[in-house]
Protein backbone atom coordinates (compact mmCIF):
# COMPACT_ATOMS: atom_id res chain seq x y z
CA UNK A 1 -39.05 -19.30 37.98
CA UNK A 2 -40.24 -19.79 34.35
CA UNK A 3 -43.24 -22.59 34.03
CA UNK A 4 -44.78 -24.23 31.82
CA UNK A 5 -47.57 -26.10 31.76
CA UNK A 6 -49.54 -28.03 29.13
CA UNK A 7 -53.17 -29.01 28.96
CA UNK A 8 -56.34 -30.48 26.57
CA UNK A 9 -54.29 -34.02 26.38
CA UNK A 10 -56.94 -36.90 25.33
CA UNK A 11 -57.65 -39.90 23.60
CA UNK A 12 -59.51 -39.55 20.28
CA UNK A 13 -60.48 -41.51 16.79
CA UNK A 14 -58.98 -41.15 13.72
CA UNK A 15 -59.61 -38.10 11.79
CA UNK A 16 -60.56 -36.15 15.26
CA UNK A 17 -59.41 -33.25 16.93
CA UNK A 18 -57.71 -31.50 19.77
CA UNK A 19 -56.91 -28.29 21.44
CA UNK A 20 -53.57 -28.43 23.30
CA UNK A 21 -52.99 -25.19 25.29
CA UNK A 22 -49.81 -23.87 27.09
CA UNK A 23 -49.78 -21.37 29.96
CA UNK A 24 -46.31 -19.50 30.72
CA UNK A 25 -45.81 -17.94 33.77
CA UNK A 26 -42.70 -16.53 35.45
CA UNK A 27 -41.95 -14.19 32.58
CA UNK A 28 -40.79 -10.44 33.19
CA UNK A 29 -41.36 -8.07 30.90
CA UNK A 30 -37.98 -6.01 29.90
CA UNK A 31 -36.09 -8.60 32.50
CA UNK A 32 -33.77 -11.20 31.85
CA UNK A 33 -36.57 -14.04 30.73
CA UNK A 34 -39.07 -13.25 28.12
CA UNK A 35 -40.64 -15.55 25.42
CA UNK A 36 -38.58 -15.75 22.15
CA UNK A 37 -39.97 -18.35 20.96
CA UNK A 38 -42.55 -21.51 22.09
CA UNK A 39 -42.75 -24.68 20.72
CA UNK A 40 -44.59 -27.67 20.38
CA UNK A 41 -42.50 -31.08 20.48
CA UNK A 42 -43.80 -35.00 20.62
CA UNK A 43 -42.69 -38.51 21.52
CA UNK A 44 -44.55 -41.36 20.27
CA UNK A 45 -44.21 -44.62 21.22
CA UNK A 46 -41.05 -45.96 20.51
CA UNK A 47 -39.52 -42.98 19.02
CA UNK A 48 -37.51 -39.92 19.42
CA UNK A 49 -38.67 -36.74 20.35
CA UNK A 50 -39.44 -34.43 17.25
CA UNK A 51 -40.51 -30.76 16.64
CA UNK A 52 -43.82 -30.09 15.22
CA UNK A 53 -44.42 -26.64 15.57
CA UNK A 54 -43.26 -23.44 16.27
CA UNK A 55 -43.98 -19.38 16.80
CA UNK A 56 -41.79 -16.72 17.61
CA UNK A 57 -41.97 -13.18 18.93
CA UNK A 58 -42.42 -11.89 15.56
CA UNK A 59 -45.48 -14.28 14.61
CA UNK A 60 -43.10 -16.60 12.37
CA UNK A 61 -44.59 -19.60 12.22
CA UNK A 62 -42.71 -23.70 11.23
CA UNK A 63 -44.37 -27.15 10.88
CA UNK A 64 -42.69 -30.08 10.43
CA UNK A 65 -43.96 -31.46 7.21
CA UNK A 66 -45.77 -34.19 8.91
CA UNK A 67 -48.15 -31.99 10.40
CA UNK A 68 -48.45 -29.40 7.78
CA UNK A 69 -52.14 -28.57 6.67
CA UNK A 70 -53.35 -30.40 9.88
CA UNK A 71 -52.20 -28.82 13.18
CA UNK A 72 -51.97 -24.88 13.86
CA UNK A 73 -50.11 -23.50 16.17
CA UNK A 74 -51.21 -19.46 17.93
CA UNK A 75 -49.82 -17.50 20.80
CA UNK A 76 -51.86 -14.73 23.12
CA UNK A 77 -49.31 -12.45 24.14
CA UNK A 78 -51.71 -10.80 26.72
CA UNK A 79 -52.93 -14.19 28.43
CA UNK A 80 -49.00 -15.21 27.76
CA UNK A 81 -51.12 -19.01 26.66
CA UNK A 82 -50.03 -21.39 23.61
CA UNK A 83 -52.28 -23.05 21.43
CA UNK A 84 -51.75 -26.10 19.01
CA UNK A 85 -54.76 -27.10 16.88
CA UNK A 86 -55.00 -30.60 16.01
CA UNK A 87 -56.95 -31.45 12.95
CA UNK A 88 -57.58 -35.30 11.15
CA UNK A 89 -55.56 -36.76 13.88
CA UNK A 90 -53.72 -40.02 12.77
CA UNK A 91 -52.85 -42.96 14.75
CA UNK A 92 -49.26 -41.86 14.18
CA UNK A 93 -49.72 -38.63 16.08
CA UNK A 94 -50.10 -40.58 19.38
CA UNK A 95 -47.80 -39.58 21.85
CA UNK A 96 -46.77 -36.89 24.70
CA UNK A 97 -47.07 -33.46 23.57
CA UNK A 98 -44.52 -30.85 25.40
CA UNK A 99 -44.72 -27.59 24.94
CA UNK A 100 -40.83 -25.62 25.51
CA UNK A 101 -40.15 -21.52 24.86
CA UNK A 102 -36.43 -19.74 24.34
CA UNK A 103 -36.55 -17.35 27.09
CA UNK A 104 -33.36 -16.39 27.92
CA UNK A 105 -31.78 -14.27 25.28
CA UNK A 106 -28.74 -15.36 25.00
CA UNK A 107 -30.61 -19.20 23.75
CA UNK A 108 -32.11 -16.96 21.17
CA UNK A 109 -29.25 -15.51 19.92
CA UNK A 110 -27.84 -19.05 19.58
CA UNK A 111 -30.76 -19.99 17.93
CA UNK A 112 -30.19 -17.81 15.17
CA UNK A 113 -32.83 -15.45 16.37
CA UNK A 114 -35.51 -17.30 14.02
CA UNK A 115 -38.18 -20.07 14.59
CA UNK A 116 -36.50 -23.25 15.34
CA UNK A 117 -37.44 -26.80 15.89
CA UNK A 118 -34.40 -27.89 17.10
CA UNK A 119 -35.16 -28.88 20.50
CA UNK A 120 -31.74 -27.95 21.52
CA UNK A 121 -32.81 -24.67 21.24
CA UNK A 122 -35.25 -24.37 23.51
CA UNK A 123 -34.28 -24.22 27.50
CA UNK A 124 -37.84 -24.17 29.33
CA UNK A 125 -39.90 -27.08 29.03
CA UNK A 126 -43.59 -28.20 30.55
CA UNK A 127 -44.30 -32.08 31.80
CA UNK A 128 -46.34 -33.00 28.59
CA UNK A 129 -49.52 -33.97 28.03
CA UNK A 130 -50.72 -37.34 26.23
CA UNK A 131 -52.31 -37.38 22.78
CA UNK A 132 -53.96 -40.90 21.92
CA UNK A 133 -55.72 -41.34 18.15
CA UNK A 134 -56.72 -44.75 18.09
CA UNK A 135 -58.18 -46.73 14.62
């Protein structure tokens, strides 16, 4: 069974930063579930849940344009982890951060085969972890 699971949550001031890391497990190489694509989504308070980054097998790489210049997202293939830098943290960026992938291939296929941050894409998700930036 594919997992998920997100860590480096915590509460910070404005204009700090984070490290958010996802480990993926129950992936088999050349079987039906592999990585496609991972991605980072967030709820704040309040709000809907929205993309805000995203990297696919191929290394392509989308921000949403409210976190463009200050989060970066990574992937190590070989330690099959996840990483989402974020940089000058804003009180708006509060909220849980959940890390999801497109494993099975037929989601990626329906995904267009390219980076997406439509979370409808995405079929594997972790619990989340909590981002606070206070003022």
């Amino acid at each position: 069974q594919v997992q998920l699971v997100e860590s480096g949550g915590g509460s910070v001031q404005d204009g700090g930063s984070l490290r958010l890391s996802c480990a993926l497990s129950g992936y088999s190489s050349g079987g039906d579930y592999s990585s496609h694509c991972e991605g980072w989504f967030r709820q704040g308070p309040e709000k809907e849940r929205e993309g805000v980054a995203a990297i696919d097998e191929d290394g392509r790489i989308k921000y949403a344009d409210s976190v463009k210049g200050r989060f970066t997202i990574s992937r190590d293939n070989a330690k099959n982890m996840v990483y989402l830098e974020l940089n000058n943290l804003k009180p708006e960026d509060t909220g849980t951060y959940y890390c999801a992938a497109i494993g099975l291939y037929g989601s990626w296929v329906s995904a267009g085969m390219e980076v997406t941050l439509k979370q409808e894409d995405y079929d594997s998700w972790g619990k989340g972890a909590l981002v606070t930036v206070s003022s």
